[in-house]
C-alpha atoms as a PDB file:
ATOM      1  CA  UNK A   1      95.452 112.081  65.663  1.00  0.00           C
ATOM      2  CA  UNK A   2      95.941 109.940  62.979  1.00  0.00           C
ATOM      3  CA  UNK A   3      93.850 107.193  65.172  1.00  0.00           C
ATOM      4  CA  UNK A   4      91.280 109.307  65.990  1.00  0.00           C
ATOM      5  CA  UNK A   5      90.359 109.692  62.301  1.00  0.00           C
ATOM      6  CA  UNK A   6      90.106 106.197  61.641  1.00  0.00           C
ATOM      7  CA  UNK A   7      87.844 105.932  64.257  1.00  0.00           C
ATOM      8  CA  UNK A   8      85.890 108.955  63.281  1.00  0.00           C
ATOM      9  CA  UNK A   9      85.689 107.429  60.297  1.00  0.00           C
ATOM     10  CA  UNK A  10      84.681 103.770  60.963  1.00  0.00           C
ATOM     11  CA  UNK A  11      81.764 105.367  63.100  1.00  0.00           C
ATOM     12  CA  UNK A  12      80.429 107.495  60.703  1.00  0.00           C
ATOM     13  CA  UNK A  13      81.057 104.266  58.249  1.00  0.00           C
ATOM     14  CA  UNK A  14      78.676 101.984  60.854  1.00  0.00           C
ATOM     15  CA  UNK A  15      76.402 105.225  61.109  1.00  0.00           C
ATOM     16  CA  UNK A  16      75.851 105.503  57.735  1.00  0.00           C
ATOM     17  CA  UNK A  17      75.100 101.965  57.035  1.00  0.00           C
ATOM     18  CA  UNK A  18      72.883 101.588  59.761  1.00  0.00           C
ATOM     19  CA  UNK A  19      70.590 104.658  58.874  1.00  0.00           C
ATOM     20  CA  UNK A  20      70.351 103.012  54.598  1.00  0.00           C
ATOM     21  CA  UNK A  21      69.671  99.593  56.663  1.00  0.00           C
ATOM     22  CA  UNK A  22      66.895 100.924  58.354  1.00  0.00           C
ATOM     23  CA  UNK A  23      64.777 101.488  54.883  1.00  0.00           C
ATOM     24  CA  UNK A  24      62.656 104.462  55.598  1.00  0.00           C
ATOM     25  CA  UNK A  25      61.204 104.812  52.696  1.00  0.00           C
ATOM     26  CA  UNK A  26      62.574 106.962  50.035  1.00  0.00           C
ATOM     27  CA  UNK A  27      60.381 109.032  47.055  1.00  0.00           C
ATOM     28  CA  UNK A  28      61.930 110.509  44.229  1.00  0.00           C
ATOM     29  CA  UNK A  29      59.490 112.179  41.798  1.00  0.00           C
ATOM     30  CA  UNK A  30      60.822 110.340  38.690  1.00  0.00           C
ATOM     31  CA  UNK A  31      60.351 107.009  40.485  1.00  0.00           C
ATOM     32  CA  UNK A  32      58.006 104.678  38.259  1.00  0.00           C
ATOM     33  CA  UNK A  33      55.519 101.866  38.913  1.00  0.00           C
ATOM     34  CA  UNK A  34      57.842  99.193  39.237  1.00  0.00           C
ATOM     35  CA  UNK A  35      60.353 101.213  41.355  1.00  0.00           C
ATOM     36  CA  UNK A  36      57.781 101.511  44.274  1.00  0.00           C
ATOM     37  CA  UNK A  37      57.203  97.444  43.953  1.00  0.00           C
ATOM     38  CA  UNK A  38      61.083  96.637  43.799  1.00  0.00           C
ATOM     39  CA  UNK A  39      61.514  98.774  46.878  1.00  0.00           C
ATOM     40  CA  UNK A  40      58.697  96.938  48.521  1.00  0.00           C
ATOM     41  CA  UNK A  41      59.440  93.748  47.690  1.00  0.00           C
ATOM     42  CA  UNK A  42      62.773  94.445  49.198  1.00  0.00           C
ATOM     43  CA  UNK A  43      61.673  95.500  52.386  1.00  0.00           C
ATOM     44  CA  UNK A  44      59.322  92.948  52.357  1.00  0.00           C
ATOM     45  CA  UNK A  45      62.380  90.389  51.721  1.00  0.00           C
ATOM     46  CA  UNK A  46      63.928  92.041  55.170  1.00  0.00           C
ATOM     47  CA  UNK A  47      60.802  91.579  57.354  1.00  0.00           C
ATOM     48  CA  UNK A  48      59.746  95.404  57.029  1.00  0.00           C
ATOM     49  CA  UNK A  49      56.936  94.838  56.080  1.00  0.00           C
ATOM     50  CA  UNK A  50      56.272  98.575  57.410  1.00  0.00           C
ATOM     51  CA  UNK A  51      58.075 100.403  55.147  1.00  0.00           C
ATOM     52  CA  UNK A  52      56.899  97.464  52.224  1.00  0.00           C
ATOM     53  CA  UNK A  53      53.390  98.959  53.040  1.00  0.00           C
ATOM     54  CA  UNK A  54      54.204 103.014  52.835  1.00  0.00           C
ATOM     55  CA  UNK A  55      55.930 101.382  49.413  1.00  0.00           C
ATOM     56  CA  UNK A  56      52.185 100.510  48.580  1.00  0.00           C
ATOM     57  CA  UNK A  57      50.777 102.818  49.964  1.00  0.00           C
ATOM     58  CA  UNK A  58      52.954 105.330  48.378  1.00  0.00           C
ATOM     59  CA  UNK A  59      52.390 103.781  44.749  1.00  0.00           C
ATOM     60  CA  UNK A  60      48.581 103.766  45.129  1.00  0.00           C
ATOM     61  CA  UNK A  61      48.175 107.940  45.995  1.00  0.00           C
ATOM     62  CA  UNK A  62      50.905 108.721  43.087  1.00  0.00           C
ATOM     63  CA  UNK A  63      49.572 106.449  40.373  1.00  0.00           C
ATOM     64  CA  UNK A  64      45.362 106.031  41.359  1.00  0.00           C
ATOM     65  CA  UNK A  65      45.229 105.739  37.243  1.00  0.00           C
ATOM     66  CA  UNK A  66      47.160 102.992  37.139  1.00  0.00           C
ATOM     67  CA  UNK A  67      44.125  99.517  37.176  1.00  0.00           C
ATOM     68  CA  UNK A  68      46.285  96.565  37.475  1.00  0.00           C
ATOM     69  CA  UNK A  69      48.974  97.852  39.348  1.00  0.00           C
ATOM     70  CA  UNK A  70      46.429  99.107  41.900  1.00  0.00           C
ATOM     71  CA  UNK A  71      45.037  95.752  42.091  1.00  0.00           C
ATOM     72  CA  UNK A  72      48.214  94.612  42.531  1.00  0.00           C
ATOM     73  CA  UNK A  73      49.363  96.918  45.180  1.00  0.00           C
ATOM     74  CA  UNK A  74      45.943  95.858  47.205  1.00  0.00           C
ATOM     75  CA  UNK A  75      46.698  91.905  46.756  1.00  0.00           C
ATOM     76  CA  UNK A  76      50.293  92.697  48.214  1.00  0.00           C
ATOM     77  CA  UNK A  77      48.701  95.151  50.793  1.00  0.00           C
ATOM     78  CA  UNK A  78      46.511  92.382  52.241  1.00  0.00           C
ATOM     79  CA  UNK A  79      49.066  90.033  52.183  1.00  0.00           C
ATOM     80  CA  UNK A  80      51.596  91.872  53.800  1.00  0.00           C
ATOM     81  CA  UNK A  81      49.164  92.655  56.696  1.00  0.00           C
ATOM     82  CA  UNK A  82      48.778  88.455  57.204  1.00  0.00           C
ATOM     83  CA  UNK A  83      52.042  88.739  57.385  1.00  0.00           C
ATOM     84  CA  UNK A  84      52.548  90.911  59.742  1.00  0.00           C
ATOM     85  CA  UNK A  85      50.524  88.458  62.078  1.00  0.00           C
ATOM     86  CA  UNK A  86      47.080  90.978  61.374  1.00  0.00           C
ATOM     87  CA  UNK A  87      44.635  88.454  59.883  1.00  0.00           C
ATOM     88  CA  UNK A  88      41.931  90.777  60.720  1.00  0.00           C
ATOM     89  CA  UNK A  89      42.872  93.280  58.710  1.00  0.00           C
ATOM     90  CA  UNK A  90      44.756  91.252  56.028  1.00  0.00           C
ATOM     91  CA  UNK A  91      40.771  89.728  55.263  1.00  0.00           C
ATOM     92  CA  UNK A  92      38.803  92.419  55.077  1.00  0.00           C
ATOM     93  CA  UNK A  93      41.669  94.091  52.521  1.00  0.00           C
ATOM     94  CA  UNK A  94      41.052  90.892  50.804  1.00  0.00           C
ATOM     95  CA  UNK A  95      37.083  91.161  51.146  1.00  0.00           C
ATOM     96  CA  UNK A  96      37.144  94.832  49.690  1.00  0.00           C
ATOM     97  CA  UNK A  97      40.061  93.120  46.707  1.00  0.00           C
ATOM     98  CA  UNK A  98      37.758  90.446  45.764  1.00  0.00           C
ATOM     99  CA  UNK A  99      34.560  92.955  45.198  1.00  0.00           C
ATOM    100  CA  UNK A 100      36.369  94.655  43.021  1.00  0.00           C
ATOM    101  CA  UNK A 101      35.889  91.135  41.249  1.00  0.00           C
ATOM    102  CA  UNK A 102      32.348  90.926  41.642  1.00  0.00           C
ATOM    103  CA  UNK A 103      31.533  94.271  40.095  1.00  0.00           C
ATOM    104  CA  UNK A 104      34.258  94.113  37.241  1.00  0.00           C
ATOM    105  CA  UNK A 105      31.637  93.149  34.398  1.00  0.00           C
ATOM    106  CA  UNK A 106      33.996  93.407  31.212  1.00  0.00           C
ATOM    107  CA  UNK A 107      36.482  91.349  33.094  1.00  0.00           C
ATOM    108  CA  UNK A 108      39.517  94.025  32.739  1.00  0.00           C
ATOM    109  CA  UNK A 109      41.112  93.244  36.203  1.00  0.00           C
ATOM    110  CA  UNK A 110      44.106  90.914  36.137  1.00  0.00           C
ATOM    111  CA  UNK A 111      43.145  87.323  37.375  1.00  0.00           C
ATOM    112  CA  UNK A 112      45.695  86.158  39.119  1.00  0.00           C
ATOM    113  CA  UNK A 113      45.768  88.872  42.177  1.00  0.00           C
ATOM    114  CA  UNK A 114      42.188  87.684  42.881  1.00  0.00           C
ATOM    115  CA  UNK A 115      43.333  84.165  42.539  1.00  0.00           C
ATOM    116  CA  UNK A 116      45.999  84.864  45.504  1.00  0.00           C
ATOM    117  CA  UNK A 117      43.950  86.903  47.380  1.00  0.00           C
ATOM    118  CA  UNK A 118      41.399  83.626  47.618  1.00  0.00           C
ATOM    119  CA  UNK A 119      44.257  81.526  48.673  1.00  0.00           C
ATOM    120  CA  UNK A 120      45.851  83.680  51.484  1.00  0.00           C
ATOM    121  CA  UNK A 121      41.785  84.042  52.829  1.00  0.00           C
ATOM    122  CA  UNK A 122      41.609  80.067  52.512  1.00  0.00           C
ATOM    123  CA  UNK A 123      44.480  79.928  54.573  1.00  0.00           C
ATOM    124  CA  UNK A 124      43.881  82.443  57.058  1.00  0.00           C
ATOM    125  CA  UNK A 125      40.216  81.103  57.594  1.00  0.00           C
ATOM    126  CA  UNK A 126      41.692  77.376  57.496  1.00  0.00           C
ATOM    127  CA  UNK A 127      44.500  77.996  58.878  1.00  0.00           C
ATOM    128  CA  UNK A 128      43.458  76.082  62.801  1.00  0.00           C
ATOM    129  CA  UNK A 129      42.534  72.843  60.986  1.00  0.00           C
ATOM    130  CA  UNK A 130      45.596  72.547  59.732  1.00  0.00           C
ATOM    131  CA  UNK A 131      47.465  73.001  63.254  1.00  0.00           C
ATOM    132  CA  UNK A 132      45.037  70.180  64.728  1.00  0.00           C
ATOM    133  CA  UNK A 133      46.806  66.835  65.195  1.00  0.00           C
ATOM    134  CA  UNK A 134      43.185  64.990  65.068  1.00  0.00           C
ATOM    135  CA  UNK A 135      42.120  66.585  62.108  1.00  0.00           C
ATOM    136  CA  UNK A 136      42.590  64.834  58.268  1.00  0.00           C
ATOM    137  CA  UNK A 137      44.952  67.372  56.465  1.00  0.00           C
ATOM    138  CA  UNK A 138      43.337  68.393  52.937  1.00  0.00           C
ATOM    139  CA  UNK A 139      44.019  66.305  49.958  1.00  0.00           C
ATOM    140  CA  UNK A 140      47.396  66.275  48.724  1.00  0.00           C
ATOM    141  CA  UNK A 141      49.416  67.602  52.052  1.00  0.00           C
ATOM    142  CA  UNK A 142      50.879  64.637  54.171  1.00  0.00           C
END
């Protein structure tokens, strides 16, 4: 008997970790801002990049006042879709990002999502030059 409990118990021990492994994503209504990045980010750290983009996702339809973090939350939205492999999709998330630029006339968004956003679309649409053997890398990679 006494057996059988330890086992009962490691089981429900390996069950229980398992299910807080798998990272479903979790809402609480007093969650702020930067609780919906950290969890993100820490999915993203895992490779779930999934449950990193209902994180997003999430942060955008709770918070739609919220300017930079928005921009912010698209930048990371893009990027997790490149990578995810989904370079299609990653670029026109950056496309829609970077009008955002365009029309921002008083210059309130933050700079340096747009700045990353041009970078991960420089490598995604450069990304085959770089992978052939004949071809002079850039300036400054050896």
């Amino acid at each position: 008997m006494k057996r059988l409990m330890c086992v009962l118990f490691a089981v429900t021990m390996i069950l229980s970790t398992a299910a807080c492994q798998s990272g479903a994503p979790v809402y609480d209504a007093k969650m702020r801002p930067e609780d919906y990045f950290q969890r993100a980010q820490e999915r993203a750290d895992l490779g779930d990049y999934d449950n990193a983009l209902a994180y997003y996702f999430k942060f955008k339809e709770v918070f739609p006042d919220n300017l930079e973090k928005n921009i912010w939350a698209s930048y990371e939205i893009a990027f997790l879709y490149h990578k995810k492999g989904d370079d299609k999709k990653a670029l026109q998330l950056i496309d829609e990002l970077l009008s955002l630029y365009t029309q921002d006339k008083s210059g309130v968004l933050p700079k340096a999502p747009k700045e990353l956003a041009e970078k991960v679309k420089d490598n995604i649409l450069n990304k085959d030059k770089y992978f052939d053997k004949t071809a002079k890398p850039p300036a400054g990679v050896k």
